[in-house]
Every structure is written in structure tokens, then in C-alpha cells.
C-alpha atoms as a PDB file:
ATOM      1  CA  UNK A   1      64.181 102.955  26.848  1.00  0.00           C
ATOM      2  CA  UNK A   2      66.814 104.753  28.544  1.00  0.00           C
ATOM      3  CA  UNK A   3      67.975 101.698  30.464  1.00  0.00           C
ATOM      4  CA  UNK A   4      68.240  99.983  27.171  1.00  0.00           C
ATOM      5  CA  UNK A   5      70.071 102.863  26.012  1.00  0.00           C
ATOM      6  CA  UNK A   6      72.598 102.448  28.947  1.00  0.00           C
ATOM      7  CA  UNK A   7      73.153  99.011  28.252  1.00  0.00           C
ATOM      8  CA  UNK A   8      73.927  99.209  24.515  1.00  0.00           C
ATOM      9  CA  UNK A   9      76.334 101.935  25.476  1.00  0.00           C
ATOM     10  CA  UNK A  10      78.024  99.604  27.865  1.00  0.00           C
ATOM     11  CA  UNK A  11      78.657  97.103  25.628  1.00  0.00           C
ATOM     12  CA  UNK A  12      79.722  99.854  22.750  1.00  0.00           C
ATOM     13  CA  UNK A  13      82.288 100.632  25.050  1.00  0.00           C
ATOM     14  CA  UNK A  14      83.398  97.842  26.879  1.00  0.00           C
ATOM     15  CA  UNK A  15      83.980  94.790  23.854  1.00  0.00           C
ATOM     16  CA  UNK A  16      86.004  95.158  20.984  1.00  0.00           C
ATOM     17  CA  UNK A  17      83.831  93.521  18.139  1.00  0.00           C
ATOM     18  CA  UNK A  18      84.539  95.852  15.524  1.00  0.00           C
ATOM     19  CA  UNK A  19      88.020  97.231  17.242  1.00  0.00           C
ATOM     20  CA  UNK A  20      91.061  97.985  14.367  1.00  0.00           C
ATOM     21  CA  UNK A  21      93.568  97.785  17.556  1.00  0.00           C
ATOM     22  CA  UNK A  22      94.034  95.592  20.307  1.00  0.00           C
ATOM     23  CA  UNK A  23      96.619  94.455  22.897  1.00  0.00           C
ATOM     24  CA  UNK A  24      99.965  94.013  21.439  1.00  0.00           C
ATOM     25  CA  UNK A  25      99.862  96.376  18.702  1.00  0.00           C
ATOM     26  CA  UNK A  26     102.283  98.635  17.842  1.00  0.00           C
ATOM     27  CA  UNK A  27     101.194 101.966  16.151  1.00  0.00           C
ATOM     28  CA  UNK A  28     103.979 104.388  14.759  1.00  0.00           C
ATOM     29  CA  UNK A  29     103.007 107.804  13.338  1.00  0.00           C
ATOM     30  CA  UNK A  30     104.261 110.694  11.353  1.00  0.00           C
ATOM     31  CA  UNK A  31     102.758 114.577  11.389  1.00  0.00           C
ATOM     32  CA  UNK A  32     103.417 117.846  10.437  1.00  0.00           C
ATOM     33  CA  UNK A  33     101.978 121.273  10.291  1.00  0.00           C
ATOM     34  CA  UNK A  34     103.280 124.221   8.250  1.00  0.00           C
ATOM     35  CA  UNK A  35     101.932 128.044   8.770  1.00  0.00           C
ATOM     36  CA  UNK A  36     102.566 131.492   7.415  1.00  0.00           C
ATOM     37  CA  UNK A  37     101.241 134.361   8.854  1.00  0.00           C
ATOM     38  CA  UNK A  38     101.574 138.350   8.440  1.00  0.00           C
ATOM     39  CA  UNK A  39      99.940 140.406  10.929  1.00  0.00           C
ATOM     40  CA  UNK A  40     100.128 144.514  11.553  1.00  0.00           C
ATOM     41  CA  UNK A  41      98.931 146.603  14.286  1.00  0.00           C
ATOM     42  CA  UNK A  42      99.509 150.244  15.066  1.00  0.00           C
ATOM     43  CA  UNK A  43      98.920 153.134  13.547  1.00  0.00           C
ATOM     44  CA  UNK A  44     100.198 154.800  10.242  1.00  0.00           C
ATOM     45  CA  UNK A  45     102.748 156.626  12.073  1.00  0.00           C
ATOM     46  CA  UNK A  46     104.071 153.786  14.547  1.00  0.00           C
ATOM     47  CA  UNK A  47     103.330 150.674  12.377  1.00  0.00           C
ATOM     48  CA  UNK A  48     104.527 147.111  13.536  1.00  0.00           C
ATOM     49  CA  UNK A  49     104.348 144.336  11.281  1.00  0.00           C
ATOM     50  CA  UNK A  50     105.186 140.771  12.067  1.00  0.00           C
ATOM     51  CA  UNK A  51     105.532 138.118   9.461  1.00  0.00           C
ATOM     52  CA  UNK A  52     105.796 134.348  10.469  1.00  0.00           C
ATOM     53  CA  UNK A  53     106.843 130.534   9.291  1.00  0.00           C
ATOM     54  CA  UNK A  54     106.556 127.665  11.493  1.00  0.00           C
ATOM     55  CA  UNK A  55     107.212 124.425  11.077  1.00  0.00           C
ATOM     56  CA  UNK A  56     106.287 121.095  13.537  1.00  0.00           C
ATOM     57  CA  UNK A  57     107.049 117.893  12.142  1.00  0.00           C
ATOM     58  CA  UNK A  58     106.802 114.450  14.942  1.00  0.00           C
ATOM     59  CA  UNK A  59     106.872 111.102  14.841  1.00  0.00           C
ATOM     60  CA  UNK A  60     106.353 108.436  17.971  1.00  0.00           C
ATOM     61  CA  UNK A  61     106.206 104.719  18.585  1.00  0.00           C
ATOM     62  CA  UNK A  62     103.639 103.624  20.813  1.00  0.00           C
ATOM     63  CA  UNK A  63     102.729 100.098  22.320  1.00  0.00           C
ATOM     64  CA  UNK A  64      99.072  99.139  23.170  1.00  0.00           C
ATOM     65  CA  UNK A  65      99.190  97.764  26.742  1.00  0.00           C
ATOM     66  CA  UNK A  66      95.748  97.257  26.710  1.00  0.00           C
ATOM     67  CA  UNK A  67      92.950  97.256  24.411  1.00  0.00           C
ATOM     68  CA  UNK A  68      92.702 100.862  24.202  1.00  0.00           C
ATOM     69  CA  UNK A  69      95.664 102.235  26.380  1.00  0.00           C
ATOM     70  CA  UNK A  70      98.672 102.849  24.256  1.00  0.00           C
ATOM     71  CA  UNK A  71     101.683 104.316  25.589  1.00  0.00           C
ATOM     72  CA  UNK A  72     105.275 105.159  23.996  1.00  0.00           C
ATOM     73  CA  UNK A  73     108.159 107.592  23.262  1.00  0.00           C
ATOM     74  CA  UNK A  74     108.261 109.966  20.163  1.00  0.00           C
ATOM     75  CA  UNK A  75     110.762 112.913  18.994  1.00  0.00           C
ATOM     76  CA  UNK A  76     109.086 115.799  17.159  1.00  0.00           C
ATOM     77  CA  UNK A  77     111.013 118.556  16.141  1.00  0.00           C
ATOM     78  CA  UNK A  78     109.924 122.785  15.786  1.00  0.00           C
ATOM     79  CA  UNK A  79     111.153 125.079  14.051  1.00  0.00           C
ATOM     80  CA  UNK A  80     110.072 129.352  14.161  1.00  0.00           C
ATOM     81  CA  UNK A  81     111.025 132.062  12.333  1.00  0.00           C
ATOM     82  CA  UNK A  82     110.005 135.594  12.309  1.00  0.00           C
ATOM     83  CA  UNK A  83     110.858 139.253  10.890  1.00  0.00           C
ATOM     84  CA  UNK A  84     109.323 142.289  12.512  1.00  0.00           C
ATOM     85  CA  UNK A  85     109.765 145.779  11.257  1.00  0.00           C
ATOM     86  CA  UNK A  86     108.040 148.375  12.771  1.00  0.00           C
ATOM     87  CA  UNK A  87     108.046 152.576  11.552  1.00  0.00           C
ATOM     88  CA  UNK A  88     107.667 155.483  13.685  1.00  0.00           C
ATOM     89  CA  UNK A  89     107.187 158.583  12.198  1.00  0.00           C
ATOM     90  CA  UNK A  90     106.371 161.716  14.179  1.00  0.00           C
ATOM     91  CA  UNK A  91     106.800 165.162  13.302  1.00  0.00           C
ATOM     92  CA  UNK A  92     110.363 165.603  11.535  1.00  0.00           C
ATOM     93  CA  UNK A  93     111.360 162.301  13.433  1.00  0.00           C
ATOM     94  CA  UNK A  94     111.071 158.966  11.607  1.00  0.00           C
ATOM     95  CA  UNK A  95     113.018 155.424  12.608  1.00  0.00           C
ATOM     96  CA  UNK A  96     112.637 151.906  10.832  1.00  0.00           C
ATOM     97  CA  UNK A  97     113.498 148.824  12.614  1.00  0.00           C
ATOM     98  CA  UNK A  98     113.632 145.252  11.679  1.00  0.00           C
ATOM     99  CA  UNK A  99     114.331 142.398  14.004  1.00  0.00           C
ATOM    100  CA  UNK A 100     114.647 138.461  12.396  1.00  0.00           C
ATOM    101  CA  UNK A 101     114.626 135.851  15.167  1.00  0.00           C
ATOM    102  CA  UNK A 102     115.228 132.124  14.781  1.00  0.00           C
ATOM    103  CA  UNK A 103     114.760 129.517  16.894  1.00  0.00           C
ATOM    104  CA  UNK A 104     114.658 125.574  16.618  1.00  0.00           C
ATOM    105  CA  UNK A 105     114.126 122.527  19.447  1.00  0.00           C
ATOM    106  CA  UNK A 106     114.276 118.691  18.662  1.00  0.00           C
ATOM    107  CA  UNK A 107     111.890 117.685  21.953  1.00  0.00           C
ATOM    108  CA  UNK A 108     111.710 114.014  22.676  1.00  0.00           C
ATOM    109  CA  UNK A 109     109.054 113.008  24.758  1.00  0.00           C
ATOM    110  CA  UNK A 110     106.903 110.208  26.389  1.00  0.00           C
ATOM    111  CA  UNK A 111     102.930 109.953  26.446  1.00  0.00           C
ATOM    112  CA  UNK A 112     100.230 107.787  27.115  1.00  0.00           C
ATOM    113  CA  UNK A 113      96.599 107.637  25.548  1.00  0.00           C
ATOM    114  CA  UNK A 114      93.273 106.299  24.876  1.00  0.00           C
ATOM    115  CA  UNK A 115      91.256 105.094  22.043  1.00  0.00           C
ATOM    116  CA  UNK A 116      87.835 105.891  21.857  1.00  0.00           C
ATOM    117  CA  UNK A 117      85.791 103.663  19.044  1.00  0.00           C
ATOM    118  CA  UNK A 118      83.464 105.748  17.573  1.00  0.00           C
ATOM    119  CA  UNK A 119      82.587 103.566  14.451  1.00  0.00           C
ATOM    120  CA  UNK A 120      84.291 100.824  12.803  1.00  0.00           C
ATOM    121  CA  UNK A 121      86.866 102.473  11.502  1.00  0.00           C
ATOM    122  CA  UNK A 122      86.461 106.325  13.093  1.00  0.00           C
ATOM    123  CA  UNK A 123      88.162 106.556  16.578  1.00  0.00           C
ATOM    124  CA  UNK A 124      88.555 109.699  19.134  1.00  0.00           C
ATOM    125  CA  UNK A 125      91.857 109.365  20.808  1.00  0.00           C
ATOM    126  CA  UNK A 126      93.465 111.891  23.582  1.00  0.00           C
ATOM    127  CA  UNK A 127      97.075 111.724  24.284  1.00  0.00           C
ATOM    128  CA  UNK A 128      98.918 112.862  27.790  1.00  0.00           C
ATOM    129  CA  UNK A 129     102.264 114.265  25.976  1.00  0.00           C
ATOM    130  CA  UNK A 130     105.529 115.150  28.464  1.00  0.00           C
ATOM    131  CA  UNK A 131     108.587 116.574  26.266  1.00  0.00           C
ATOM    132  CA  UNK A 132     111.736 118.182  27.255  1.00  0.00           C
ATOM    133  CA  UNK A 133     114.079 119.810  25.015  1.00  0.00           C
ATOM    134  CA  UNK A 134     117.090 122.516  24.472  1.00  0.00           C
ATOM    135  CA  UNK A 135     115.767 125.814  22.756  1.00  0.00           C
ATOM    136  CA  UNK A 136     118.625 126.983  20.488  1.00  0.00           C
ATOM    137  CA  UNK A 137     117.220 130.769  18.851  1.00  0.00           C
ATOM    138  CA  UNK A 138     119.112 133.654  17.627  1.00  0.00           C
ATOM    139  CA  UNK A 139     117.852 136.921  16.529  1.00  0.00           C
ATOM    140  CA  UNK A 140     119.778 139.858  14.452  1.00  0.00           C
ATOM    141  CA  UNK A 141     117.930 143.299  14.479  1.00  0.00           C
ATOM    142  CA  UNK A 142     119.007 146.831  12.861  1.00  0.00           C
ATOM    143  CA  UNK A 143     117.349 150.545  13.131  1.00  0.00           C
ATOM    144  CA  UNK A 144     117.971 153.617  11.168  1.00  0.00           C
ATOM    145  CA  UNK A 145     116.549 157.251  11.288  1.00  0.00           C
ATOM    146  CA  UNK A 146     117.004 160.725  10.888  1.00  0.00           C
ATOM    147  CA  UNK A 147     115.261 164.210  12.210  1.00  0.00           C
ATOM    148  CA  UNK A 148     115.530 163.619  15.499  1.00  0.00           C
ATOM    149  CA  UNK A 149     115.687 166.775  17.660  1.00  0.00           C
ATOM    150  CA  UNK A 150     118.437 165.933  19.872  1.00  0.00           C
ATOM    151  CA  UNK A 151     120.401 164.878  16.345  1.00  0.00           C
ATOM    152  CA  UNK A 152     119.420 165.661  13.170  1.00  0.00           C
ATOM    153  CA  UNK A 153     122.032 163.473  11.436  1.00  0.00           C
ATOM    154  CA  UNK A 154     120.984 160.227  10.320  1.00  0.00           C
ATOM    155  CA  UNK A 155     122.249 156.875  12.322  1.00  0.00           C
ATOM    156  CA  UNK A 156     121.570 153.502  11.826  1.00  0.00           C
ATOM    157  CA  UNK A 157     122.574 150.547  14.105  1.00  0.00           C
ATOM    158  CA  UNK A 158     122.791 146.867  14.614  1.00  0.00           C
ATOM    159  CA  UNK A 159     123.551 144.254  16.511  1.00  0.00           C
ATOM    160  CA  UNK A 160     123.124 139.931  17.157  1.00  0.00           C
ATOM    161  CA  UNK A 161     122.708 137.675  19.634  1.00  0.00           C
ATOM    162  CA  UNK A 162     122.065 134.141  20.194  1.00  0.00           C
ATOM    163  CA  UNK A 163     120.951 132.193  23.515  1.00  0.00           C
ATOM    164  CA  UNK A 164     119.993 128.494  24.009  1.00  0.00           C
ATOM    165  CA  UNK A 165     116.939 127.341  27.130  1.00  0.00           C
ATOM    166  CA  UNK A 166     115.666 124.601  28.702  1.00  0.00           C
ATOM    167  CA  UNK A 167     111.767 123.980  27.598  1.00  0.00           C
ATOM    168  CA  UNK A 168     109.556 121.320  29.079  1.00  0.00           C
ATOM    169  CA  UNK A 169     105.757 120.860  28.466  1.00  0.00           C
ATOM    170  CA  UNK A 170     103.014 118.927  29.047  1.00  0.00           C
ATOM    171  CA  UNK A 171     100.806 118.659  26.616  1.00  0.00           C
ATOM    172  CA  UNK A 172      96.948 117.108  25.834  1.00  0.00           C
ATOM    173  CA  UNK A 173      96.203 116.463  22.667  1.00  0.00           C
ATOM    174  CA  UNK A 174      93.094 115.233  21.055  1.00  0.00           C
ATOM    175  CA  UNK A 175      93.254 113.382  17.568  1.00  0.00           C
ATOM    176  CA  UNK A 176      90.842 111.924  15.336  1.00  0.00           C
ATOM    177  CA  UNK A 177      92.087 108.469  13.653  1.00  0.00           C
ATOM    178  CA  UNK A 178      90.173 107.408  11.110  1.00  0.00           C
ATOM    179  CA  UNK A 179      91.516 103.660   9.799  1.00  0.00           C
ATOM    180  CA  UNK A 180      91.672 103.115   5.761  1.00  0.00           C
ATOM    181  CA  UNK A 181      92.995 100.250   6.007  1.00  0.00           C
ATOM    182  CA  UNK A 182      93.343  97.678   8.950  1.00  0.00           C
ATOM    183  CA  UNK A 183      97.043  98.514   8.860  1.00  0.00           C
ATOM    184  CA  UNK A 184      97.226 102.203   7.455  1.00  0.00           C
ATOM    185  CA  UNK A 185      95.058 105.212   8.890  1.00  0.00           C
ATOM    186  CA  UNK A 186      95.494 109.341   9.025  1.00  0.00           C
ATOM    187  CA  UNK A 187      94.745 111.263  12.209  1.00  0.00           C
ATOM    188  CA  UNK A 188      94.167 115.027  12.896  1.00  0.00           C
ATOM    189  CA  UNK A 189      95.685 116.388  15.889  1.00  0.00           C
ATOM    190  CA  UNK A 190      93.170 118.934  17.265  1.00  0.00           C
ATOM    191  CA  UNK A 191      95.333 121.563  19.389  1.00  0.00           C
ATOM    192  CA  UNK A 192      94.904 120.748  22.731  1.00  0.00           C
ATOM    193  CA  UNK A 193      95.968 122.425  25.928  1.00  0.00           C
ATOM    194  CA  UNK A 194      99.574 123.109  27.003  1.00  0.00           C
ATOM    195  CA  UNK A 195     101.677 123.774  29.970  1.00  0.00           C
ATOM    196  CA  UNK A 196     105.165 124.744  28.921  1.00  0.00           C
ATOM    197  CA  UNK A 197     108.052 126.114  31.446  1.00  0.00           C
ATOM    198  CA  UNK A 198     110.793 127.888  29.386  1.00  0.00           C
ATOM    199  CA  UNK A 199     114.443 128.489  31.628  1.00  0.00           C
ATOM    200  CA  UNK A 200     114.112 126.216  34.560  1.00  0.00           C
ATOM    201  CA  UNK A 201     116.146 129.604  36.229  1.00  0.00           C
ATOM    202  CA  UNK A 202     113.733 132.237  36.115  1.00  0.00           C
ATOM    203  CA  UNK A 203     110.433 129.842  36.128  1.00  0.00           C
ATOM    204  CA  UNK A 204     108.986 131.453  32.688  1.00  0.00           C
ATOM    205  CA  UNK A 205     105.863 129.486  32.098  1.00  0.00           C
ATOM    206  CA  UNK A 206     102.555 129.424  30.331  1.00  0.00           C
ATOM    207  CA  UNK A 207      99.744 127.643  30.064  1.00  0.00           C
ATOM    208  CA  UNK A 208      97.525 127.432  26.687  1.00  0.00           C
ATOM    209  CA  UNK A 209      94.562 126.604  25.470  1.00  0.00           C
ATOM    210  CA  UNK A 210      94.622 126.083  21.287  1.00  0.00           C
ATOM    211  CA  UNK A 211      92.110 124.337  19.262  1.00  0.00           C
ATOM    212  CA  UNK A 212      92.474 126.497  16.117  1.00  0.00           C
ATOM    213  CA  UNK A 213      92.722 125.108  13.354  1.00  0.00           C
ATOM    214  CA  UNK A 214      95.340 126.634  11.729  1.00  0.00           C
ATOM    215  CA  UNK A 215      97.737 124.766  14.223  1.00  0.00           C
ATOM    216  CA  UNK A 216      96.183 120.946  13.657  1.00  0.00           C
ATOM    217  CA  UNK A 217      98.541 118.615  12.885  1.00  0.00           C
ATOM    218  CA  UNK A 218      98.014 115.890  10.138  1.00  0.00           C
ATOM    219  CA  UNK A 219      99.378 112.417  10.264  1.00  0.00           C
ATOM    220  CA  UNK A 220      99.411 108.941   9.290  1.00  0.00           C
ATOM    221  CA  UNK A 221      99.799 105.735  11.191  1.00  0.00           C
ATOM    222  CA  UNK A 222     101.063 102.446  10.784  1.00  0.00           C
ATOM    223  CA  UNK A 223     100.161  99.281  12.912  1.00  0.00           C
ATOM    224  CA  UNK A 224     102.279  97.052  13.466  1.00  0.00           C
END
């Protein structure tokens, strides 16, 4: 039974009776994701609150080299922005501060991936993503208080600043593709796992691994 088993796998895998791509296709696709979030920590008297929009759109052109290999070159494009006020209050001392940062990247890239047929129409597909980009953000942040013991007069201050980094990644995504039509299917990108190097100077990097769910990305595709 098992050999049989083996076999029928084999041949799942290895012919393309029921395949919705093939060699010489082109596929082009379009995402997005948009999130809010608001988040505190702290204490009642040192309270930090962050509150977040972020916004990913994409879209790539990729060639089938083979019946199940695609590779191409895409452009997405991120955008961030968050406002984080935190309070301090401690005896007759008390300070507010708020901090708004921006920051956007257009990030074109290449890839390569693989479809996986999982029924006639359903496929798993896992993309190796490489994307380099300019990080333009800017942030503007003010802070007031009063009762202080070295000054009891109130103060408040502010100031701006804007800076622009280089950002590469490398990024694996997995997708589900799920064909409508033999031309026209949607796809959910399913987080993946990240390497990204911020400021090629100082050799900031990080490596993540993010399958939630609020950050999956929704798409269509066209084939071509």
C-alpha cells in the first residue's frame, strides 16, 4: 500500500495533467495589506502609548521558466506611520511627550519561486524575494511639564529631524493561489521569514520570523 502510495505521489508531483500554469506563462500580481494598531504599556504614572498605520502595497511580473519555476522583478512600495505619547507623573513632577515618525521606501526587487499543485485549481507557492531600497523617514517630537524640583516653572520643547538609509532584505514568502479562472486567481501571502540590513555603515540588521496574520498580504494574479 505504501509503495502504491509513493507512486501516486510521484506522478501527483511530477506531470502536469490538471496544471493552470506551464512553461511560458507570464503571471503579474497586485497586493496590499493595511493595519492599525494602538498598544500601551507602563504604568499609570509613566504611561507609553503607541498608535500605528501601515501600509504595503506590491506588484511583480514573473516568467515561468519551467513548469513550476517562475522567476521575475517586482516594485512594492511601504509606507509607516506612528505617534507615541508617553506621561510621567511622579510626585509634584509630571511631563507629556509625543513623538510622530514617518517613514516611506519604494523597494524594487527580484525573486524566484515554486508552484506546488495541491488540487486543480488550489496551489502552495514559496517565493525567494531580494529587494533593495532608500528609506526616506522623518520624525517631529515635543515635551512639556512642570513641578520639577530643580525648576518649578513649566517648559515645553520641540524639535525635527529627518534622515534617509539604505535597506536591503531577503525575504521568503509563502502564498496560497487559488485559480478562479484559468486566467484570473487571488493569493494570500502568509508572512514568511526576513533578513533585512538597514545602513550598510553601521551593519543594523535583523532577522524575522512573521506568520501572523494580521500582516498577510492579499492579491490577485493575472496570466498571461
Amino acid at each position: 500500500m505504501k509503495k502504491y502510495l509513493i507512486i501516486l505521489l510521484t506522478v501527483f508531483t511530477t506531470l502536469d495533467l490538471f496544471s493552470q500554469i506551464n512553461k511560458g506563462n507570464f503571471i503579474v500580481s497586485i497586493e496590499g495589506n493595511y493595519m492599525k494598531t494602538n498598544t500601551q504599556s507602563g504604568v499609570t504614572t509613566n504611561l507609553l502609548t503607541t498608535k500605528g498605520q501601515y501600509l504595503s502595497i506590491g506588484s511583480s511580473v514573473g516568467y515561468l521558466f519551467k513548469d513550476r519555476f517562475v522567476a521575475g522583478v517586482g516594485l512594492d512600495y511601504n509606507w509607516d506611520k506612528e505617534t507615541r505619547s508617553n506621561q510621567i507623573y511622579f510626585n509634584n513632577f509630571m511631563q507629556q511627550e509625543q513623538m510622530e515618525t514617518k517613514a516611506h521606501v519604494f523597494l524594487p526587487n527580484i525573486f524566484m519561486g515554486f508552484y506546488f499543485p495541491i488540487t486543480t485549481k488550489l496551489y502552495f507557492n514559496t517565493n525567494l524575494k531580494l529587494s533593495y531600497g532608500k528609506v526616506k523617514s522623518d520624525y517631529s517630537t515635543k515635551y512639556a511639564g512642570t513641578g520639577s524640583i530643580a525648576n518649578s516653572q513649566p517648559y515645553m520643547y520641540g524639535s525635527a529631524n529627518e534622515s534617509k538609509s539604505d535597506y536591503f532584505s531577503t525575504l521568503i514568502k509563502p502564498e496560497m493561489t487559488y485559480f478562479i479562472t484559468s486566467k484570473f486567481c487571488l493569493y494570500l501571502g502568509l508572512g514568511g521569514l526576513e533578513y533585512s540590513l538597514i545602513d550598510w555603515e553601521n551593519q543594523n540588521s535583523s532577522l524575522a520570523v512573521n506568520f501572523n496574520p494580521n500582516y498577510w498580504v492579499l492579491g490577485i494574479k493575472f496570466k498571461i
